[in-house]
Protein backbone atom coordinates (compact mmCIF):
# COMPACT_ATOMS: atom_id res chain seq x y z
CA UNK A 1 -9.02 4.40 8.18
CA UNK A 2 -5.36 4.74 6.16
CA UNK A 3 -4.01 1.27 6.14
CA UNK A 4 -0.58 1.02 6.48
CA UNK A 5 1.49 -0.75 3.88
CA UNK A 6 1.85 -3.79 5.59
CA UNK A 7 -1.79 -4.12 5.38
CA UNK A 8 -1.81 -3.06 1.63
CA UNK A 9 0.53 -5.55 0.89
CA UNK A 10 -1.19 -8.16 3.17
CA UNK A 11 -4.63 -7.53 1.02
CA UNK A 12 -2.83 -7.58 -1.93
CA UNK A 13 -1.72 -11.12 -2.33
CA UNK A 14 -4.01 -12.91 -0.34
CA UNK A 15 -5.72 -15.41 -2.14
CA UNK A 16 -8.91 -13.51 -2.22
CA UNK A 17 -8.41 -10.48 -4.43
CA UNK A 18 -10.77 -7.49 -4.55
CA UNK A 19 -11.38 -5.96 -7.79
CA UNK A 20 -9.75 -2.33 -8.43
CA UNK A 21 -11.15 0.43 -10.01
CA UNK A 22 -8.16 2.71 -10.27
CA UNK A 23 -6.58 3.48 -13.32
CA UNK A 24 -4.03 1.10 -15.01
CA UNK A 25 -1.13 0.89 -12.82
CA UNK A 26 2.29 2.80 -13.73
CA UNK A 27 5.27 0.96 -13.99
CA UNK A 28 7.23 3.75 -13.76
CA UNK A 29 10.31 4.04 -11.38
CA UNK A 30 9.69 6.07 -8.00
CA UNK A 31 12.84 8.01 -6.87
CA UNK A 32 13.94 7.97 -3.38
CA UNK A 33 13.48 11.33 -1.80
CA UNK A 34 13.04 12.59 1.94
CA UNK A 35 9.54 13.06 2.39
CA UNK A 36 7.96 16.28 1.50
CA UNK A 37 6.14 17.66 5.08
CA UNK A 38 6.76 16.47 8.75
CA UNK A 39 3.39 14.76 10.35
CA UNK A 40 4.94 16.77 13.45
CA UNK A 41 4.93 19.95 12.66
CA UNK A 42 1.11 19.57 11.64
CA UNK A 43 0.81 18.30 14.78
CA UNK A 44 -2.77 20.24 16.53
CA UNK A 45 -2.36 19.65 20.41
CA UNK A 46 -2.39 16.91 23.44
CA UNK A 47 -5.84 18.13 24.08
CA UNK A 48 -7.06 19.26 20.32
CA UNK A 49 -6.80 16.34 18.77
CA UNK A 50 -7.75 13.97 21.40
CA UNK A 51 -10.92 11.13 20.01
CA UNK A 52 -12.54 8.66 21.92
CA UNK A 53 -14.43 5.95 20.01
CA UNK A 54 -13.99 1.77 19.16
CA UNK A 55 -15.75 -0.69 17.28
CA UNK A 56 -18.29 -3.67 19.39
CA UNK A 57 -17.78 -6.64 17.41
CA UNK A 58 -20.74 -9.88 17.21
CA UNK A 59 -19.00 -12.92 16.59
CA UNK A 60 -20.75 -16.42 16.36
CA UNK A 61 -19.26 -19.47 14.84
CA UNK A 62 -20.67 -23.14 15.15
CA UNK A 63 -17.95 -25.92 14.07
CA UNK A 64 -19.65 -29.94 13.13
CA UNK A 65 -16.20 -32.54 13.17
CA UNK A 66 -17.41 -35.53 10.64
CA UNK A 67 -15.28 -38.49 9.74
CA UNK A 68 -15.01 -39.54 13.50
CA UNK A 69 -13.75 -36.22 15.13
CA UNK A 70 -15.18 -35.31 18.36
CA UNK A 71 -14.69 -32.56 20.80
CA UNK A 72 -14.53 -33.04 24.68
CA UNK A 73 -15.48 -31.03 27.90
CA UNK A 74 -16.37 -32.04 31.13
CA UNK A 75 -19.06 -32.30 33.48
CA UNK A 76 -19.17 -33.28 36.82
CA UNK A 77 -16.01 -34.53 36.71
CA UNK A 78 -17.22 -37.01 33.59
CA UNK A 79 -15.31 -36.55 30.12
CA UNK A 80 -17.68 -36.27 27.59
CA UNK A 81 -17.49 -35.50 23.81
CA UNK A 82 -19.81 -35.01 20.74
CA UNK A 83 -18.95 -33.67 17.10
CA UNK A 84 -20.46 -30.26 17.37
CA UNK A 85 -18.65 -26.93 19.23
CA UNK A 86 -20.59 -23.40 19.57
CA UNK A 87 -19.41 -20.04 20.61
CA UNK A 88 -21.13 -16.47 20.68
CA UNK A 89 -18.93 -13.50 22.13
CA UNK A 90 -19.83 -9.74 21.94
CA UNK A 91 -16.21 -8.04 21.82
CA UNK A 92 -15.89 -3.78 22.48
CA UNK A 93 -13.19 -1.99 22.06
CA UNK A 94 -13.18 1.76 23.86
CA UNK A 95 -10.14 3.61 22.41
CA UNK A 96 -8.63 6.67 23.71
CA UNK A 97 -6.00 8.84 22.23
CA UNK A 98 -5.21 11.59 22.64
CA UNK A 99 -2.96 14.20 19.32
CA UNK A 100 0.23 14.25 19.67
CA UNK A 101 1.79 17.33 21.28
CA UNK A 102 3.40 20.64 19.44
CA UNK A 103 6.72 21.33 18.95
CA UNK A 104 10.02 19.14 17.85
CA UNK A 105 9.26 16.21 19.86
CA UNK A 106 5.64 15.49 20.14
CA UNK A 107 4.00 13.27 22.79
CA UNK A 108 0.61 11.02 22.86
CA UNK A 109 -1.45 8.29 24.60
CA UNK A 110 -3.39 5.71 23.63
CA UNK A 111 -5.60 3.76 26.13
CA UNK A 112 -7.81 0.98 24.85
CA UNK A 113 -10.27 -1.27 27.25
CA UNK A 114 -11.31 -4.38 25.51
CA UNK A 115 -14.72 -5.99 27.11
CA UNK A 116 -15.74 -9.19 25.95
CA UNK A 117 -19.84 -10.43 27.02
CA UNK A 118 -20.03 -13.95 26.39
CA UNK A 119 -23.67 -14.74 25.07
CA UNK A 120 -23.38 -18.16 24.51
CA UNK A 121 -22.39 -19.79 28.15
CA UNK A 122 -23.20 -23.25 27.95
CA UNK A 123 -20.22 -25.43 28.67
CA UNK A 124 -21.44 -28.24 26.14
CA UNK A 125 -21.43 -25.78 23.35
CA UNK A 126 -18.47 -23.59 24.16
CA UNK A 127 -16.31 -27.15 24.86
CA UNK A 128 -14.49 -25.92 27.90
CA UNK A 129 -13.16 -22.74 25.89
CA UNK A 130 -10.19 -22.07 23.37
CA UNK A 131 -8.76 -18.90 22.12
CA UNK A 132 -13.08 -18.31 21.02
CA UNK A 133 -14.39 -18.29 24.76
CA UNK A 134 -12.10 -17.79 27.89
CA UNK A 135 -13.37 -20.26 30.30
CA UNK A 136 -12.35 -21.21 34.41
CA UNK A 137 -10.37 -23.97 35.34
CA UNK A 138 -13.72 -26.27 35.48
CA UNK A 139 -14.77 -25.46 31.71
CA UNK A 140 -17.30 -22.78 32.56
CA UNK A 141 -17.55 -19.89 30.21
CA UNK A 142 -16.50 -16.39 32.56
CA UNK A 143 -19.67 -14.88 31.10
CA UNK A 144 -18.36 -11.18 31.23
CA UNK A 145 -14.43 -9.72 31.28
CA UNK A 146 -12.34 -6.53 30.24
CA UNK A 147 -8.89 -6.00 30.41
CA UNK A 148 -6.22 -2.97 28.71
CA UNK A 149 -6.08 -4.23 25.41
CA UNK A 150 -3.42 -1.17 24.50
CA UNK A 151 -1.68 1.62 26.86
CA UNK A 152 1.06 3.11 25.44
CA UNK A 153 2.98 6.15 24.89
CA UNK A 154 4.59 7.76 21.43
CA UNK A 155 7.08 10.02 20.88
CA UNK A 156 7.46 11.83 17.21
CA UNK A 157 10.19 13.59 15.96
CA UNK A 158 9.62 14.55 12.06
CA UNK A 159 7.75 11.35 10.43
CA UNK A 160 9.67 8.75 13.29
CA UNK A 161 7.17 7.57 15.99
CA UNK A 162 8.17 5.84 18.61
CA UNK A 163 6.04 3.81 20.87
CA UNK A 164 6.62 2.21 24.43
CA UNK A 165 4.48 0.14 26.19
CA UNK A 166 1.26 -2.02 24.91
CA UNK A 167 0.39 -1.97 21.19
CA UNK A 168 -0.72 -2.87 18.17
CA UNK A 169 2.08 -4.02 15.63
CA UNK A 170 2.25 -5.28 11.69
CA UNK A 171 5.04 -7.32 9.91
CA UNK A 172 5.13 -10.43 7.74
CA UNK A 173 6.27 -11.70 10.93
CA UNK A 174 5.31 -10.33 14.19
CA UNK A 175 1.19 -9.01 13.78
CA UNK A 176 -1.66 -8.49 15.61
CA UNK A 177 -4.54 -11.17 14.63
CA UNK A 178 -8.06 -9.77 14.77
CA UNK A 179 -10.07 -12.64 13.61
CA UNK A 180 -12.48 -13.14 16.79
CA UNK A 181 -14.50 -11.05 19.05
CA UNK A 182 -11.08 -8.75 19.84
CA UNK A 183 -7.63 -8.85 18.66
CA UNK A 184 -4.88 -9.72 20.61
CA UNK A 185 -1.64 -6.45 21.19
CA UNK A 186 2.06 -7.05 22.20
CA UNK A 187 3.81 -5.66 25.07
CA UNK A 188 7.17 -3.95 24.24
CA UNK A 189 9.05 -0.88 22.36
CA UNK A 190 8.66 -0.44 18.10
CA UNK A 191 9.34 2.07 15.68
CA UNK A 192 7.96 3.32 12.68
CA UNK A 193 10.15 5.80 10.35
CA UNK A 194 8.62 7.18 7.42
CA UNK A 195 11.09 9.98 6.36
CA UNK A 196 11.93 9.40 2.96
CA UNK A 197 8.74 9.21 0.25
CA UNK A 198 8.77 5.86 -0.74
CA UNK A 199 11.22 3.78 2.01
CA UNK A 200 9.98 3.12 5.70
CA UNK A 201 11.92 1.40 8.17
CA UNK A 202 9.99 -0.50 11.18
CA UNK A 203 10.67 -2.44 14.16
CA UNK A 204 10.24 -3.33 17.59
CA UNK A 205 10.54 -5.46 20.63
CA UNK A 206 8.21 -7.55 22.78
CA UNK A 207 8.30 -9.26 25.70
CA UNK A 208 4.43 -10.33 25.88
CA UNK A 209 1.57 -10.61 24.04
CA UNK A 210 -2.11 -9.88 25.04
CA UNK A 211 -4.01 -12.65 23.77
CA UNK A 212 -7.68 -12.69 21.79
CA UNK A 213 -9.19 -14.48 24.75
CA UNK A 214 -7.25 -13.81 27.78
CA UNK A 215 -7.14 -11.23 30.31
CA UNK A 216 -3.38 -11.58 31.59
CA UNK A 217 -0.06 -11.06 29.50
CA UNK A 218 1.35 -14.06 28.24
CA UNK A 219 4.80 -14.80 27.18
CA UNK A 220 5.13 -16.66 23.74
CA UNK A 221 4.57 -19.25 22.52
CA UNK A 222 4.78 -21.25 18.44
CA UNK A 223 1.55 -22.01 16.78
CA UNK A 224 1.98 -25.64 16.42
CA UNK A 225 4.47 -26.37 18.86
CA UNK A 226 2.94 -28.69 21.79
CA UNK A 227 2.61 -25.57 24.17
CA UNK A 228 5.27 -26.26 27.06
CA UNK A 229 7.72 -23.69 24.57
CA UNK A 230 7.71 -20.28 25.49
CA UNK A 231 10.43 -17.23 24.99
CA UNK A 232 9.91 -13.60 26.90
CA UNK A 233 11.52 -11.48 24.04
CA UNK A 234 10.84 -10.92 20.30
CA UNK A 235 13.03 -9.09 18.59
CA UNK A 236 12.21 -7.76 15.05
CA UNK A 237 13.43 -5.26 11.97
CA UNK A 238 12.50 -4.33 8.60
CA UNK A 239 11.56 -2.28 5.60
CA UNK A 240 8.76 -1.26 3.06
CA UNK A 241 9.92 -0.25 -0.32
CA UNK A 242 8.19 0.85 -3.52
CA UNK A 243 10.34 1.17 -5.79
CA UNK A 244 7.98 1.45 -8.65
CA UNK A 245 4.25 2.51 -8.77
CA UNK A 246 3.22 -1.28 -9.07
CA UNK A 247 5.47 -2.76 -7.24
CA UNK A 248 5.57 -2.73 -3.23
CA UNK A 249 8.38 -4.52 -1.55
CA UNK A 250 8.55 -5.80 2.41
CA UNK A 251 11.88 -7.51 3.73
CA UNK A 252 11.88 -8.27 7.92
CA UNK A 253 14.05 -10.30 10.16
CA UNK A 254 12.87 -11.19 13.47
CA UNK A 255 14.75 -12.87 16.41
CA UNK A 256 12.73 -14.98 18.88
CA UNK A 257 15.20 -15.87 21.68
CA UNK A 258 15.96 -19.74 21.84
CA UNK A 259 13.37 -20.35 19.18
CA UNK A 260 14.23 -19.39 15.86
CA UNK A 261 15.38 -16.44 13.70
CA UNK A 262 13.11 -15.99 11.29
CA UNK A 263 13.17 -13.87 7.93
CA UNK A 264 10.84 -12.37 5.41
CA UNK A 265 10.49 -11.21 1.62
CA UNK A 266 7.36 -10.26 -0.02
CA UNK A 267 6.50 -8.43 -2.61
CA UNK A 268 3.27 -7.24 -4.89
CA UNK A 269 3.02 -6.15 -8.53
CA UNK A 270 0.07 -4.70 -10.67
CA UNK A 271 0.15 -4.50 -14.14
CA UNK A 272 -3.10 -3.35 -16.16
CA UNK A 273 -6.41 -1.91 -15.89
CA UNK A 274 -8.89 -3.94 -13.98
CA UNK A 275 -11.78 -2.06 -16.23
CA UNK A 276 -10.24 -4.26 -18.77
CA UNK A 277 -7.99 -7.06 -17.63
CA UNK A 278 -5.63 -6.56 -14.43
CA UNK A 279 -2.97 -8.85 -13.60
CA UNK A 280 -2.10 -9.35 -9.56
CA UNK A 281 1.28 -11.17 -8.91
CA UNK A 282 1.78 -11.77 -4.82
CA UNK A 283 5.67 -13.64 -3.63
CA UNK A 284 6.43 -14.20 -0.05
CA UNK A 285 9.43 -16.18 1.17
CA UNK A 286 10.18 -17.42 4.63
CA UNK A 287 13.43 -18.68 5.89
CA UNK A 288 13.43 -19.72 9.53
CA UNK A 289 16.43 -22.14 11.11
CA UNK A 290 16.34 -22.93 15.00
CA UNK A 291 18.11 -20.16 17.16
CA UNK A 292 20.17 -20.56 20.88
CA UNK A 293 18.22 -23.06 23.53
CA UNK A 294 16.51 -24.79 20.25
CA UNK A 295 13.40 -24.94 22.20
CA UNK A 296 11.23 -26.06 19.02
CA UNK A 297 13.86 -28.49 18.11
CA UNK A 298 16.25 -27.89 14.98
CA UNK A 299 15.45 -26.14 12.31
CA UNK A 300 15.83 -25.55 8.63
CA UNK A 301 12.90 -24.65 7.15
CA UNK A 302 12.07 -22.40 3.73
CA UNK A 303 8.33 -21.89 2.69
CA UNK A 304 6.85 -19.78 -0.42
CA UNK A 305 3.67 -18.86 -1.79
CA UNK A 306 3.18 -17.48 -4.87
CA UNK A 307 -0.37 -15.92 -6.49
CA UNK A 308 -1.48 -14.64 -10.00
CA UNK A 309 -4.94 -12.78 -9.55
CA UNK A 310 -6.95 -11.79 -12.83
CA UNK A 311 -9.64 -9.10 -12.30
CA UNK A 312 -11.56 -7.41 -14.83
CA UNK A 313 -14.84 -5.32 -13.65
CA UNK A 314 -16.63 -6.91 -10.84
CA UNK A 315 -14.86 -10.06 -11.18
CA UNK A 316 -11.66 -11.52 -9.96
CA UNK A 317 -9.75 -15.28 -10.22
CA UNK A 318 -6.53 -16.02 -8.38
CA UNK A 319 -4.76 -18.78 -8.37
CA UNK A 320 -1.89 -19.42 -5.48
CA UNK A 321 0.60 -22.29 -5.48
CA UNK A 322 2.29 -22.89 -1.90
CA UNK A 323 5.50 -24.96 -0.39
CA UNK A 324 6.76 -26.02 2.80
CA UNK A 325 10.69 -27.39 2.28
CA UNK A 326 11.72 -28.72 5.82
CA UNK A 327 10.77 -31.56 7.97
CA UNK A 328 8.53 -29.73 10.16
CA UNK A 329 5.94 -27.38 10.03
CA UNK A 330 6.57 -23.87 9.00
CA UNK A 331 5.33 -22.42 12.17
CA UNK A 332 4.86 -18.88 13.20
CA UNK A 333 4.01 -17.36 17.18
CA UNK A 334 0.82 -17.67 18.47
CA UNK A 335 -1.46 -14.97 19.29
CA UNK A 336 0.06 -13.06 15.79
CA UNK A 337 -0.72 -12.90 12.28
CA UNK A 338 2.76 -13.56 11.35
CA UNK A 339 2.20 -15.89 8.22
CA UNK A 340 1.60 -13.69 5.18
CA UNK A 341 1.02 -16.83 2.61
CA UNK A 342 -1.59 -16.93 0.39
CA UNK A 343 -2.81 -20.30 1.00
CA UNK A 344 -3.26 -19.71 4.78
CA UNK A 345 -6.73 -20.66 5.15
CA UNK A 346 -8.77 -22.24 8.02
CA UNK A 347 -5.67 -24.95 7.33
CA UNK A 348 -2.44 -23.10 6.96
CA UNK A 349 -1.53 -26.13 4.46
CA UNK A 350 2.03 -25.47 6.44
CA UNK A 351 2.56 -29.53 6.63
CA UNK A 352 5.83 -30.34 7.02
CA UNK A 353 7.31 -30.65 3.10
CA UNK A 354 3.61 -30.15 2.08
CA UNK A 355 2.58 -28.62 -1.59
CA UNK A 356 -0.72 -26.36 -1.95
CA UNK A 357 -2.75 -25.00 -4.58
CA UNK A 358 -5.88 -22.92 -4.40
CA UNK A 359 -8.45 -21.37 -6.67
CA UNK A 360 -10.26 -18.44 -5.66
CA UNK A 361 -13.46 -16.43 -7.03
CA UNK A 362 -14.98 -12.80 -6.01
CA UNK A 363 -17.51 -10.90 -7.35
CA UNK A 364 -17.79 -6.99 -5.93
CA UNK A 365 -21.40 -5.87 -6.46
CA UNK A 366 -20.45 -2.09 -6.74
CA UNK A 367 -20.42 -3.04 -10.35
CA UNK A 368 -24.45 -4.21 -10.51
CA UNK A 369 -25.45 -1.19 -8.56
CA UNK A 370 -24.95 -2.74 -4.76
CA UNK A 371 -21.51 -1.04 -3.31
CA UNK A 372 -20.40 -2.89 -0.31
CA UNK A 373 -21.29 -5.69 -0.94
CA UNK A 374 -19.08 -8.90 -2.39
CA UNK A 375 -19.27 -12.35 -2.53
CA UNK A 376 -16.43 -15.06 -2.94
CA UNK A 377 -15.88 -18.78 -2.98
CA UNK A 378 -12.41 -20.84 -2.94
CA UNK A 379 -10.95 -24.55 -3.20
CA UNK A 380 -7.53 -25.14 -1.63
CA UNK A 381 -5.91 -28.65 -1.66
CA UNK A 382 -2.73 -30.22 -0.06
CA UNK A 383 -0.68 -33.21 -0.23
CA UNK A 384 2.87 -34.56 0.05
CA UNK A 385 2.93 -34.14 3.64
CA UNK A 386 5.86 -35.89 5.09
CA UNK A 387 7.01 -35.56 8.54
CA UNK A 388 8.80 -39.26 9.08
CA UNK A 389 12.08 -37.75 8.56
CA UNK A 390 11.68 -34.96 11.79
CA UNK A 391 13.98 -36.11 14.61
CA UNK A 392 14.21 -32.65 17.07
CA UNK A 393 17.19 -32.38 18.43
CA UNK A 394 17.04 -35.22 20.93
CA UNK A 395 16.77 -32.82 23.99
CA UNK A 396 13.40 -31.59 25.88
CA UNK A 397 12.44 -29.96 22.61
CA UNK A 398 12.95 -33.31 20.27
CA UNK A 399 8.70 -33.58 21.06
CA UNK A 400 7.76 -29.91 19.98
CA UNK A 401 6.01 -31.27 17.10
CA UNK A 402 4.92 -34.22 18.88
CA UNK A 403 2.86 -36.37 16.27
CA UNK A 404 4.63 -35.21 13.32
CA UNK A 405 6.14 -38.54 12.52
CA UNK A 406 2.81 -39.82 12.06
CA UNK A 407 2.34 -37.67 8.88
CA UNK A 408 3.23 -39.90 5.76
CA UNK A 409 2.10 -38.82 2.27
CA UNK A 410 -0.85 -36.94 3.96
CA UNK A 411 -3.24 -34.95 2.00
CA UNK A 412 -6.33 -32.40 2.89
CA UNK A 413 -8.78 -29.94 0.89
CA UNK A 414 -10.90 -27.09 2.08
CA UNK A 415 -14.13 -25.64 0.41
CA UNK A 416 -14.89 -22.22 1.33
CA UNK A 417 -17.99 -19.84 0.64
CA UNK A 418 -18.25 -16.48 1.97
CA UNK A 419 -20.52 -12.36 1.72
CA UNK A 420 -20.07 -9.73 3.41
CA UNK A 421 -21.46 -5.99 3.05
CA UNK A 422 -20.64 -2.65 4.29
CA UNK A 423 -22.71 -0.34 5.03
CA UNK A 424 -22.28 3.15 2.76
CA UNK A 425 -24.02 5.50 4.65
CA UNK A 426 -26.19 6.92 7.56
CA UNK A 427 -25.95 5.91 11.25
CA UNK A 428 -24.56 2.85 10.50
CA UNK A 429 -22.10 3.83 7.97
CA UNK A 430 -18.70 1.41 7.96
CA UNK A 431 -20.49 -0.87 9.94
CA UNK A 432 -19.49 -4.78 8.36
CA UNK A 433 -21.39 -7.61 8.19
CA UNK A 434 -19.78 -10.99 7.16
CA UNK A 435 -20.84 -14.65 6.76
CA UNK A 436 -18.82 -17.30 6.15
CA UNK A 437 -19.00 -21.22 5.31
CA UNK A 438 -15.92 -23.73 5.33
CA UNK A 439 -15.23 -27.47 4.78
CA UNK A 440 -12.17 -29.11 5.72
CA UNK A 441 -11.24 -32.70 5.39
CA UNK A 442 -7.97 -34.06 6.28
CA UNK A 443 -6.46 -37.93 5.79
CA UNK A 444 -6.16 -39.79 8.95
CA UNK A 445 -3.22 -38.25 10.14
CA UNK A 446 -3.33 -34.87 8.78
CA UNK A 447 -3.23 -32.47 12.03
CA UNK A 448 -6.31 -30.38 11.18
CA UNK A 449 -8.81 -33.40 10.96
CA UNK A 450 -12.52 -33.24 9.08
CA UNK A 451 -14.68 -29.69 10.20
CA UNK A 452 -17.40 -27.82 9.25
CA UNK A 453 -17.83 -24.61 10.26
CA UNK A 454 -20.11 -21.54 9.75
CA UNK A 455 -19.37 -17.95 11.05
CA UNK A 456 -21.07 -14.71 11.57
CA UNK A 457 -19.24 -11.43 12.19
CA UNK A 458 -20.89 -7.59 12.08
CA UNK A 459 -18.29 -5.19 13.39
CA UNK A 460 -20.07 -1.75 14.11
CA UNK A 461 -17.36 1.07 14.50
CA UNK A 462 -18.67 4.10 16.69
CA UNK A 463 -17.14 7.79 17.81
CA UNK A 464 -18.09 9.07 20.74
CA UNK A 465 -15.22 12.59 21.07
């Protein structure tokens, strides 16, 4: 699959680098030009390029709270809590799209039904569900569901696509998560223009969002507001730039009504050869201040990360230094991936005026004779958080971030070990397998609390057409 270069520079200055085998990276200057062929007019036919295939995902995580945490479900109409929290989910996606159509303006579909089979269905290990298990009104895991994860149409003219209805979407700020059994998709219009060889200009707008683990649209909502917040339209524009061989560049503004307005920078540069030493330097930059109804309360909030990744062969070190300036947390919407900094862990160590550091590891076995497969481990810590000084905006929203005031000098660390392997060839060829072990521990006011948890993903992709 050709990842777009969002996603390149997503992978790029995460905190976990993967070693590159290319050859030393040119710092030479890349011109501007208009791109060299149309994707249009190689266009092949409604009909002659159509594919039908998807992925089944197997995704089991078990979470242990220590230090006093507990979670809570009920039974019989009895509250009752314990420290441990289980769910298994079998996610499949069945996509189906058809090629785009011949001639100056080309036309496709794309219909995707997302199943999910819970196989864990006990409601004293699933905990009454979450965004992990969708669950009835009485905490009972609904042990089988499907819904229209995407159903759109695109229109292409030259390299500009554009695509109406639900979809799949990816910007520093507005981006589909995919981090349990399926991903979630937004409802709305976007763009993608790719004419010139080394510029692309992007953007859409949403009104909804299909979530991971929910089978109706929802309109939406902040990640850490207290939940009663929610906006109907998402507005969003940006650009990729590369304006040397090393160096990618991403700049986005995004408007979400009575919310915020909310803008990103972030850039990537490579310098060396990993063979011998490479050096991997990762920026992003967030400003957000509160926007119309000031439904999250006011606003005025700037957050950074910034990582230095060393590879050479198999081996890779990265260290990432994050901050939060504002008196409240440097949120993001829910149901998105719309926080590309590199200390955004299991905690996003986005504390309100809270300081980060991390140290990462990898190893990539390709280099001992065993391709696909790498290991890595990481140890993040946080402190300074200070949230006494958050006020709102003494309206409805002055509780968005109800609890914040609590958070005085607060501090956390996380411990993280993780392998994974691909499969190279045969049946089961792409086919990932990934397991993962994190430990969390927060002071006593710290909003993430003390965790354990251990996962295990193995996404198989299939074709079918």
């Amino acid at each position: 699959m050709k990842l777009s270069s969002k996603a390149l520079l997503a992978l790029a200055i995460s905190s976990i680098t993967a070693t590159a085998y290319a050859e030393p990276a040119s710092q030479d200057f890349v011109p501007t030009t208009l791109a060299g062929t149309s994707a249009q007019s190689e266009a092949k036919g409604f009909i002659e390029d159509f594919s039908l295939g998807g992925t089944t995902r197997n995704w089991f995580s078990h979470e242990s709270k220590y230090r006093g945490g507990t979670f809570s479900y009920k039974e019989h109409g009895v509250t009752k809590t314990d420290r441990n929290r289980t769910n298994w989910v079998q996610g499949t996606i069945l996509n189906a799209s058809s090629g785009f159509t011949q001639g100056t303006v080309g036309v496709k579909t794309e219909v995707a039904v997302y199943n999910a089979l819970v196989l864990d269905r006990s409601k004293r290990d699933i905990k009454g569900g979450s965004n992990r298990t969708l669950a009835d009104s009485d905490g009972n895991a609904v042990d089988q569901w499907s819904k229209l994860g995407l159903a759109n149409v695109q229109f292409r003219v030259s390299n500009t696509t554009l695509t109406a209805g639900r979809q799949n979407f990816s910007s520093g700020i507005v981006d589909t998560i995919g981090n349990r059994a399926l991903p979630s998709s937004f409802e709305g219009v976007s763009f993608n223009s790719e004419e010139f060889s080394n510029l692309s200009f992007q953007g859409g707008v949403f009104d909804r969002v299909s979530p991971r683990t929910e089978q109706s649209l929802s309109k939406f909502r902040s990640e850490y507001g207290n939940g009663t917040q929610e906006t109907d339209k998402v507005s969003t524009l940006g650009l990729n730039y590369q304006p040397l061989k090393s160096l990618k560049v991403s700049v986005f503004g995004a408007n979400v009504k009575d919310f915020w307005n909310q803008y990103y920078f972030g850039a990537t540069h490579e310098l060396g050869d990993a063979q011998q030493l490479a050096l991997t330097t990762g920026f992003n930059y967030y400003k957000t201040v509160d926007e119309g109804k000031k439904e999250m309360g006011e606003i005025d909030n700037d957050t950074y990360s910034l990582s230095l990744g060393l590879a050479h062969q198999a081996h890779s070190l990265t260290f990432s230094y994050q901050a939060v300036n504002g008196n409240e947390y440097f949120d993001y919407l829910h149901e998105t991936n719309g926080i590309y900094l590199a200390n955004s862990l299991t905690s996003d160590f986005n504390g309100p005026n809270e300081k980060s550091f991390q140290i990462a590891y990898g190893i990539n076995m390709a280099e001992y004779g065993v391709p696909g497969l790498k290991f890595n481990i990481y140890s993040a810590r946080g402190w300074g958080i200070d949230g006494t000084h958050y006020t709102g905006n003494n309206g409805r929203a002055k509780f968005a971030y109800d609890g914040i005031q609590s958070q005085d000098g607060e501090k956390h660390q996380e411990y993280g070990v993780g392998a994974s392997y691909a499969i190279q060839s045969g049946p089961l060829k792409a086919t990932a397998i990934r397991a993962t072990y994190v430990e969390h521990r927060g002071s006593e006011n710290q909003s993430d609390g003390s965790i354990k948890e251990f996962r295990l993903v193995t996404t198989i992709p299939f074709n079918i057409l």
